[in-house]
N, C-alpha and C. Protein backbone atom coordinates (compact mmCIF):
# COMPACT_ATOMS: atom_id res chain seq x y z
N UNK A 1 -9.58 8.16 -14.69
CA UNK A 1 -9.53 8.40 -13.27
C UNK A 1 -9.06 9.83 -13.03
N UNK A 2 -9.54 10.68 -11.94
CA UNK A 2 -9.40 11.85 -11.70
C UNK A 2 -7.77 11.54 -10.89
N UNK A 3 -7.03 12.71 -11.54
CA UNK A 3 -5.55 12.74 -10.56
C UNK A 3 -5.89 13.01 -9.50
N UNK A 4 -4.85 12.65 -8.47
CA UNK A 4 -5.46 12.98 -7.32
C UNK A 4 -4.22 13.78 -6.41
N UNK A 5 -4.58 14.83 -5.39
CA UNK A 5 -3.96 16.04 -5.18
C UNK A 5 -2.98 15.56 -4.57
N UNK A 6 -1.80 16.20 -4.59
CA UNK A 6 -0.72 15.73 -3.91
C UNK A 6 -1.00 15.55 -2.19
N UNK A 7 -0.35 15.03 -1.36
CA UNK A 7 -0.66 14.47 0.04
C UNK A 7 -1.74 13.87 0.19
N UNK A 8 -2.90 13.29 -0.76
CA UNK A 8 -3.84 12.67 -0.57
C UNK A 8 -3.62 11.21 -0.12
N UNK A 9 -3.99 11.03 1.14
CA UNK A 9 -4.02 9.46 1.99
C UNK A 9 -4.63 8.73 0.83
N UNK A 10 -4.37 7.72 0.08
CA UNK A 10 -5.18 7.15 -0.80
C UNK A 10 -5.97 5.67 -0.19
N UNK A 11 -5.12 4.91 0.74
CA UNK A 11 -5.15 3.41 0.85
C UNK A 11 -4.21 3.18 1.77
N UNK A 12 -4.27 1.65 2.69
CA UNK A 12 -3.45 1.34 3.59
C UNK A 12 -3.69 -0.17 3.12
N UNK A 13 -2.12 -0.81 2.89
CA UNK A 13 -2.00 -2.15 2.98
C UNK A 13 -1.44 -3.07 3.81
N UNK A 14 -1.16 -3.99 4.60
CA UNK A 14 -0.27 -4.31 4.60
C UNK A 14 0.20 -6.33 3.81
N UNK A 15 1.37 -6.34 4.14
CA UNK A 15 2.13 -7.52 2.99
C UNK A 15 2.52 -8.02 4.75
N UNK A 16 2.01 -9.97 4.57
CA UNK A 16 2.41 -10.31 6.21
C UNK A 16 2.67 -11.66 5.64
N UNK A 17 3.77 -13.18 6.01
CA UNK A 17 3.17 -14.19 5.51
C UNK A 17 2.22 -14.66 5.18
N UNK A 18 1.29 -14.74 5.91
CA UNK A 18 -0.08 -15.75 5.97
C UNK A 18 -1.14 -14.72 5.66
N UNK A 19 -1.12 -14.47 4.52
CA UNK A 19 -2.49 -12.86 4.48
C UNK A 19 -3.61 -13.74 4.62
N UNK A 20 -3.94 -14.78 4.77
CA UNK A 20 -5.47 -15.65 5.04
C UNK A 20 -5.65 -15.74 6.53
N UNK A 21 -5.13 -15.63 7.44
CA UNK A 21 -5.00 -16.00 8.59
C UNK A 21 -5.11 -14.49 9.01
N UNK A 22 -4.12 -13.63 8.39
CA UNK A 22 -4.35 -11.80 9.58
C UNK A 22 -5.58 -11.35 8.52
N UNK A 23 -6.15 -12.00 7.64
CA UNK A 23 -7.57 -11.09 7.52
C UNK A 23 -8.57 -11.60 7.91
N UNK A 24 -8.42 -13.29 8.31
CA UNK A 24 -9.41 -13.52 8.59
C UNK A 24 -9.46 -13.03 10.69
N UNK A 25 -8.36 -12.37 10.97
CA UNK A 25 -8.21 -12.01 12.17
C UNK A 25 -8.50 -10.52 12.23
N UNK A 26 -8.22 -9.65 11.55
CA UNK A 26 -9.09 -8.73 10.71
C UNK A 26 -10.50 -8.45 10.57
N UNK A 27 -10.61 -9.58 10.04
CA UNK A 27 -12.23 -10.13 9.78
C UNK A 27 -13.69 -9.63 10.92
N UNK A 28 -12.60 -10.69 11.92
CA UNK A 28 -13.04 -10.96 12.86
C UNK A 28 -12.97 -9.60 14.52
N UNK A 29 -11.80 -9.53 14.00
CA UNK A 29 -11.87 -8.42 15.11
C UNK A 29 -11.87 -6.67 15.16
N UNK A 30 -12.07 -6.89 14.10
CA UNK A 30 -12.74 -5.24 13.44
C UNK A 30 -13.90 -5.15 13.08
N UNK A 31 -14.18 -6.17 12.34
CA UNK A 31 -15.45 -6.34 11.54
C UNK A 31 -15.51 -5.79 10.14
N UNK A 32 -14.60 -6.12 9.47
CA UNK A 32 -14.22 -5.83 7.78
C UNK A 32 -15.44 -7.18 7.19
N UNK A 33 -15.72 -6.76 6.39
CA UNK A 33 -15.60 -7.70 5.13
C UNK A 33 -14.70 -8.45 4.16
N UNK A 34 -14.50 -9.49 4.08
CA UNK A 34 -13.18 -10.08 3.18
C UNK A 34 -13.38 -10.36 2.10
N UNK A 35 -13.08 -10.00 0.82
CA UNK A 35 -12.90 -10.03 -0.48
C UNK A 35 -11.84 -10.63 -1.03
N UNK A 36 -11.32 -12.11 -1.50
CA UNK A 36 -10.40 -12.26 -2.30
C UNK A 36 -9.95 -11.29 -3.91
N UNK A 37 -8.87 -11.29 -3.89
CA UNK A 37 -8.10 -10.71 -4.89
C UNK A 37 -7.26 -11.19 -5.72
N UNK A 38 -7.91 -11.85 -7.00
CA UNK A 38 -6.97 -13.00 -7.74
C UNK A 38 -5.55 -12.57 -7.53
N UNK A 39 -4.23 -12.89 -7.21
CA UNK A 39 -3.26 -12.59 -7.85
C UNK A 39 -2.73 -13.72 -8.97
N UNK A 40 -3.15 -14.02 -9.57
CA UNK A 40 -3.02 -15.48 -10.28
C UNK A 40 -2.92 -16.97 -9.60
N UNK A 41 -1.69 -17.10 -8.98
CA UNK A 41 -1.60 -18.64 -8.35
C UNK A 41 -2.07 -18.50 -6.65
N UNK A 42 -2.43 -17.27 -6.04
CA UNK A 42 -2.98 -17.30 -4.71
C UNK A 42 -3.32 -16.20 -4.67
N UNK A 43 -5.01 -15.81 -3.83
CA UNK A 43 -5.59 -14.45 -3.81
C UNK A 43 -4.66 -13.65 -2.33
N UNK A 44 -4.73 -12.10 -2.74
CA UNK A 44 -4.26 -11.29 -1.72
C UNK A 44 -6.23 -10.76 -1.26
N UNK A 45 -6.29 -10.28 -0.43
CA UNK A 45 -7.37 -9.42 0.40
C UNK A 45 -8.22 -8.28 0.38
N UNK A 46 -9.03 -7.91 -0.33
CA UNK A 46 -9.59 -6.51 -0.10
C UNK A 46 -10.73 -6.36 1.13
N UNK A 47 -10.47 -5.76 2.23
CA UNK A 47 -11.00 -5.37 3.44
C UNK A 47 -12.01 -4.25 3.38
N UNK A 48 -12.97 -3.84 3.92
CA UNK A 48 -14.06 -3.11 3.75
C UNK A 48 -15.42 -3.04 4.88
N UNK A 49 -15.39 -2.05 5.37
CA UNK A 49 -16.42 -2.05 6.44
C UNK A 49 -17.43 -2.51 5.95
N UNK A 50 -18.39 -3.03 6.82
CA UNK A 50 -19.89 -3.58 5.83
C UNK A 50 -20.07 -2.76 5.33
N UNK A 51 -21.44 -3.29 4.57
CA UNK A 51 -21.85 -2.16 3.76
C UNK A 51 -21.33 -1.53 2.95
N UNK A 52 -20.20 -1.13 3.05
CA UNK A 52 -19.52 -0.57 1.70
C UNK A 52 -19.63 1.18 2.37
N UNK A 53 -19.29 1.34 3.64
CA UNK A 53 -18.72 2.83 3.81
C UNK A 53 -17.86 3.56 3.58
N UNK A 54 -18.32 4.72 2.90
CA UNK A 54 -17.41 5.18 1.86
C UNK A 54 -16.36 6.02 2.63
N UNK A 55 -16.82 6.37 3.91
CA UNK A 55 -16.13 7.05 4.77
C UNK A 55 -14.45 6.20 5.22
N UNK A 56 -15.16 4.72 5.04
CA UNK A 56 -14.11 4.20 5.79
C UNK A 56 -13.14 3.74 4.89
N UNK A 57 -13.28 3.65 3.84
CA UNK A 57 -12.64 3.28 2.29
C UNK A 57 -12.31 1.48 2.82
N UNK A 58 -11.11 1.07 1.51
CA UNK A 58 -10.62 -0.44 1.51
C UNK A 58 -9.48 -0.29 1.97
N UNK A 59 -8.98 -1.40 2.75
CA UNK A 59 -7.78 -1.90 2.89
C UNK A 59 -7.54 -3.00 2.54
N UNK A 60 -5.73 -3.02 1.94
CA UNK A 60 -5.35 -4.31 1.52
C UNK A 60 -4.56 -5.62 2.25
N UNK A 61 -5.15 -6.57 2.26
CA UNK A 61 -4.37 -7.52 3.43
C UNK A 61 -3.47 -8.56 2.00
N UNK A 62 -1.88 -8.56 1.71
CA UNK A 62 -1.54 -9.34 0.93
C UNK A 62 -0.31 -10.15 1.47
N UNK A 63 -0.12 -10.96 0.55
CA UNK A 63 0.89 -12.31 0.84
C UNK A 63 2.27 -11.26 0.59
N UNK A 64 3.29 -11.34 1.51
CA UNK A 64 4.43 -11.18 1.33
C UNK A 64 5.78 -11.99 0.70
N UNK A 65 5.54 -12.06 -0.89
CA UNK A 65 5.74 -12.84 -1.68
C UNK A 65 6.22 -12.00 -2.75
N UNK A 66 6.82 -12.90 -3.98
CA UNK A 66 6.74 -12.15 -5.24
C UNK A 66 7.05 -10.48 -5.27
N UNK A 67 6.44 -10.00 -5.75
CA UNK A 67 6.86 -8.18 -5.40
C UNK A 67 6.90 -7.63 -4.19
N UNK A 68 6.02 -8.30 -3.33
CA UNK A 68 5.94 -8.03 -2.52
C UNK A 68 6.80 -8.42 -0.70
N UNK A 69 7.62 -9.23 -1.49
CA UNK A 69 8.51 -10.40 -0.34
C UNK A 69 9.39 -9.39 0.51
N UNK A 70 9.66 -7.83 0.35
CA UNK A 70 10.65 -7.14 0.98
C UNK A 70 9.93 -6.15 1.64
N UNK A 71 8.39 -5.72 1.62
CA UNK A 71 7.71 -5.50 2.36
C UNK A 71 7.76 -5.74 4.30
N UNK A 72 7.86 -4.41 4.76
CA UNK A 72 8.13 -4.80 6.36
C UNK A 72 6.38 -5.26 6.48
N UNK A 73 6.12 -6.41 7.44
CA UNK A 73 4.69 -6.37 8.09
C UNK A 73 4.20 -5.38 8.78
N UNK A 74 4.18 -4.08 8.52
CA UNK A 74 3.31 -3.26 9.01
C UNK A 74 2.14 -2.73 8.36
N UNK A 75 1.62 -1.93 8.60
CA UNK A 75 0.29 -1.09 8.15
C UNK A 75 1.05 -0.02 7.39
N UNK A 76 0.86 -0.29 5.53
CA UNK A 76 1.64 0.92 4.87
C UNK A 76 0.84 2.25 4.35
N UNK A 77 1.03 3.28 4.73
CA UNK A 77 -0.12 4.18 3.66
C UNK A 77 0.74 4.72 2.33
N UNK A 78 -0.31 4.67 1.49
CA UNK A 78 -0.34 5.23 0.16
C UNK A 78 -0.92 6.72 -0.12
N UNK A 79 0.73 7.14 -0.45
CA UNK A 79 0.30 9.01 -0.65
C UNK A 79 0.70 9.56 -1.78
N UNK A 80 -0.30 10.37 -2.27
CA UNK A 80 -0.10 10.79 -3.89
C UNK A 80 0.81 11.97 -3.50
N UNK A 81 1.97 11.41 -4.93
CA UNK A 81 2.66 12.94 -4.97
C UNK A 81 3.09 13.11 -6.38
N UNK A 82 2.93 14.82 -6.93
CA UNK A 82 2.92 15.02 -8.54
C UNK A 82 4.04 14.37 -9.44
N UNK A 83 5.29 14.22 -8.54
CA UNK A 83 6.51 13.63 -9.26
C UNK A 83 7.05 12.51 -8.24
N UNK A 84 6.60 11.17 -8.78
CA UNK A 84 7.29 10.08 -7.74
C UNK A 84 9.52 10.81 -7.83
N UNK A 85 9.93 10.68 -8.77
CA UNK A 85 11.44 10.66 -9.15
C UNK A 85 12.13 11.83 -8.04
N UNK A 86 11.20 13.50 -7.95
CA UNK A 86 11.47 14.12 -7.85
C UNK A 86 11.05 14.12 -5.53
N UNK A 87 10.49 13.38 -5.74
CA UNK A 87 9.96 12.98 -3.91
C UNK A 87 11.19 11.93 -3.49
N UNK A 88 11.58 11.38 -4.27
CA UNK A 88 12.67 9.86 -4.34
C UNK A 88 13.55 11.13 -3.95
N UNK A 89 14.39 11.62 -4.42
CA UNK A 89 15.12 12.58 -4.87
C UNK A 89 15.28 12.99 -3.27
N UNK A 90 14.21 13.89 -2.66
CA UNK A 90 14.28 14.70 -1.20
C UNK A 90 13.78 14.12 -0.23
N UNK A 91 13.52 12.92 -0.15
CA UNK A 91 13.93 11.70 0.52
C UNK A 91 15.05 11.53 1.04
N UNK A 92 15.74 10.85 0.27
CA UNK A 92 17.59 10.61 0.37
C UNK A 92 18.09 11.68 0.69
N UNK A 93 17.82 13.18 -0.11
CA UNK A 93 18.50 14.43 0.45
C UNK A 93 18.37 14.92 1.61
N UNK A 94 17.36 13.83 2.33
CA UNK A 94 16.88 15.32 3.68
C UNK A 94 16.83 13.82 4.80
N UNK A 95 17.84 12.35 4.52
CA UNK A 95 18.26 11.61 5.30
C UNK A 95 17.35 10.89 5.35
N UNK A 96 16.34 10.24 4.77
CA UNK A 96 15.79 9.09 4.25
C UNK A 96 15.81 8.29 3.45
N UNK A 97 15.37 7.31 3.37
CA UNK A 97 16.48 5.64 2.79
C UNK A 97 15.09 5.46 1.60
N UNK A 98 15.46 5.02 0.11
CA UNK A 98 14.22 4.52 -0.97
C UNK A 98 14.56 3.24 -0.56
N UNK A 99 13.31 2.45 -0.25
CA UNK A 99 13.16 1.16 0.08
C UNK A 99 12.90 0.19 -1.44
N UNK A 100 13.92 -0.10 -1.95
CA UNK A 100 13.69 -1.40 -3.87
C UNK A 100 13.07 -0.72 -4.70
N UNK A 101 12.81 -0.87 -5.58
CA UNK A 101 12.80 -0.44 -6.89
C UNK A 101 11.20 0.40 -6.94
N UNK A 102 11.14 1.44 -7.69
CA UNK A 102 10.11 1.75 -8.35
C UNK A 102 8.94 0.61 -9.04
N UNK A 103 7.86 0.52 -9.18
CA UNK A 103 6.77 -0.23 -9.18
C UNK A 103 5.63 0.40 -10.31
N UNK A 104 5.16 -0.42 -11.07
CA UNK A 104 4.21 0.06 -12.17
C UNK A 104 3.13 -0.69 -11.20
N UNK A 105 1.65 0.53 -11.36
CA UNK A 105 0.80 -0.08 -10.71
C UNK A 105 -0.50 0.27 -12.03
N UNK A 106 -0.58 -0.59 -12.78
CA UNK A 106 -1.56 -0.38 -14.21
C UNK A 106 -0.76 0.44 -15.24
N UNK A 107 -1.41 0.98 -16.13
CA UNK A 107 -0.95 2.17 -17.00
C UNK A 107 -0.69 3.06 -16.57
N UNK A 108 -1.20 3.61 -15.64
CA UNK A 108 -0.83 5.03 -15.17
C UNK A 108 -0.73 5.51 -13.99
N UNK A 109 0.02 4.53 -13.11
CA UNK A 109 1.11 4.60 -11.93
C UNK A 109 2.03 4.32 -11.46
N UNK A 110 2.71 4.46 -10.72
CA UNK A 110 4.49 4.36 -10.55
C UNK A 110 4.02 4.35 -8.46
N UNK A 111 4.95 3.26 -7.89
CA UNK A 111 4.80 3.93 -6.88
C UNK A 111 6.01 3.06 -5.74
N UNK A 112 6.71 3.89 -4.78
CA UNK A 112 8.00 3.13 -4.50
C UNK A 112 7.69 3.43 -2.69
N UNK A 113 8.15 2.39 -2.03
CA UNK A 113 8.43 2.33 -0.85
C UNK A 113 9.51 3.46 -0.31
N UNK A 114 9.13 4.39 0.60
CA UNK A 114 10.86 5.19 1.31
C UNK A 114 10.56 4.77 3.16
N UNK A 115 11.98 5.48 3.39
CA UNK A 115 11.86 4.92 5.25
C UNK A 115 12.27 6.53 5.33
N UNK A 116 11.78 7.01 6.41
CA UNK A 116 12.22 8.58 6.54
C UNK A 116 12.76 8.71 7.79
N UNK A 117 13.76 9.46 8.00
CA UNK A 117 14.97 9.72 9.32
C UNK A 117 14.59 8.37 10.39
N UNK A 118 13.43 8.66 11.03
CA UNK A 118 12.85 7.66 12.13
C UNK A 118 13.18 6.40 11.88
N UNK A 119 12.46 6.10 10.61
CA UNK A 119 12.71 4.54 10.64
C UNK A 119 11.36 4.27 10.04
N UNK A 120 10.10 5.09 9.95
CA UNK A 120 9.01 5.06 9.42
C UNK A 120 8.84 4.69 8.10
N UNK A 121 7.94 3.75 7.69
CA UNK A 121 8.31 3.67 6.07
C UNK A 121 6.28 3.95 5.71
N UNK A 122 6.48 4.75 4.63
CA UNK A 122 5.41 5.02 3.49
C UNK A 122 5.69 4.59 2.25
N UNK A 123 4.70 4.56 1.70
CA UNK A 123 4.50 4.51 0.08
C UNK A 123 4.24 5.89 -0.21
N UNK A 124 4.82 6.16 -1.69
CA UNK A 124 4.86 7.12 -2.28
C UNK A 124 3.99 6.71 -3.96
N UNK A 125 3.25 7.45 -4.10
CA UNK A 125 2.52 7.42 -5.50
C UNK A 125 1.68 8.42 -6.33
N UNK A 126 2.53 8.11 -7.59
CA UNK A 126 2.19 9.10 -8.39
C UNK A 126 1.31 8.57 -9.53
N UNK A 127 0.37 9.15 -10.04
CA UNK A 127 -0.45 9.09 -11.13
C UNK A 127 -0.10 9.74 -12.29
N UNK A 128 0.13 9.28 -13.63
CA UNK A 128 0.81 9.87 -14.24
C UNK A 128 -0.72 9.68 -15.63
């Protein structure tokens, strides 16, 4: 996989109880496509304009459970940055809160929840 440049918007998920119920509301009132997503004992969501527009990319609709149980229900974006440790780092220094632990996402990603001054929370992710 090509690294990808730092501040790059990658993906938007969000983690809600009932991820079968807000995608199929989703579904319905956007007009996504719904894709189950094994997670072993219950699927999470992959969302997708028809057709498969590349413009509009995927979003993830998942169960707020398991890794995911401390997840706020909002709409999260996922943004590449060259050093997750070193973004953690000026976060906290510049009065923003790291939201639980660092996260392996395959072989070759790392990627951690922060909340910044406001109250706003992103994902942070690095490709290593």
């Amino acid at each position: 996989m090509e690294k990808k440049k730092a501040g790059t918007i990658l993906w938007h998920d969000i983690a809600v109880q009932d991820a079968g119920a807000v995608s199929d509301f989703y579904r319905q009132v956007v007009g996504w496509d719904k894709s189950g997503l094994s997670m072993g004992d219950y699927d999470d969501y992959v969302m997708q304009a028809k057709e498969g527009d590349a413009q509009t990319g995927t979003v993830g609709i998942c169960h707020a459970k398991g890794g995911n149980a401390y997840l706020p229900p909002q709409w999260l974006i996922y943004v590449a940055v060259d050093d997750l440790d070193k973004s953690l780092e000026q976060c906290t220094a510049l009065g923003g809160k790291v939201i639980g632990d660092k996260r392996k996402m395959g072989d070759d990603a790392v990627y951690c929840l922060i909340q910044d001054p406001a109250g706003a929370h992103l994902m942070l992710w690095e490709q290593r």
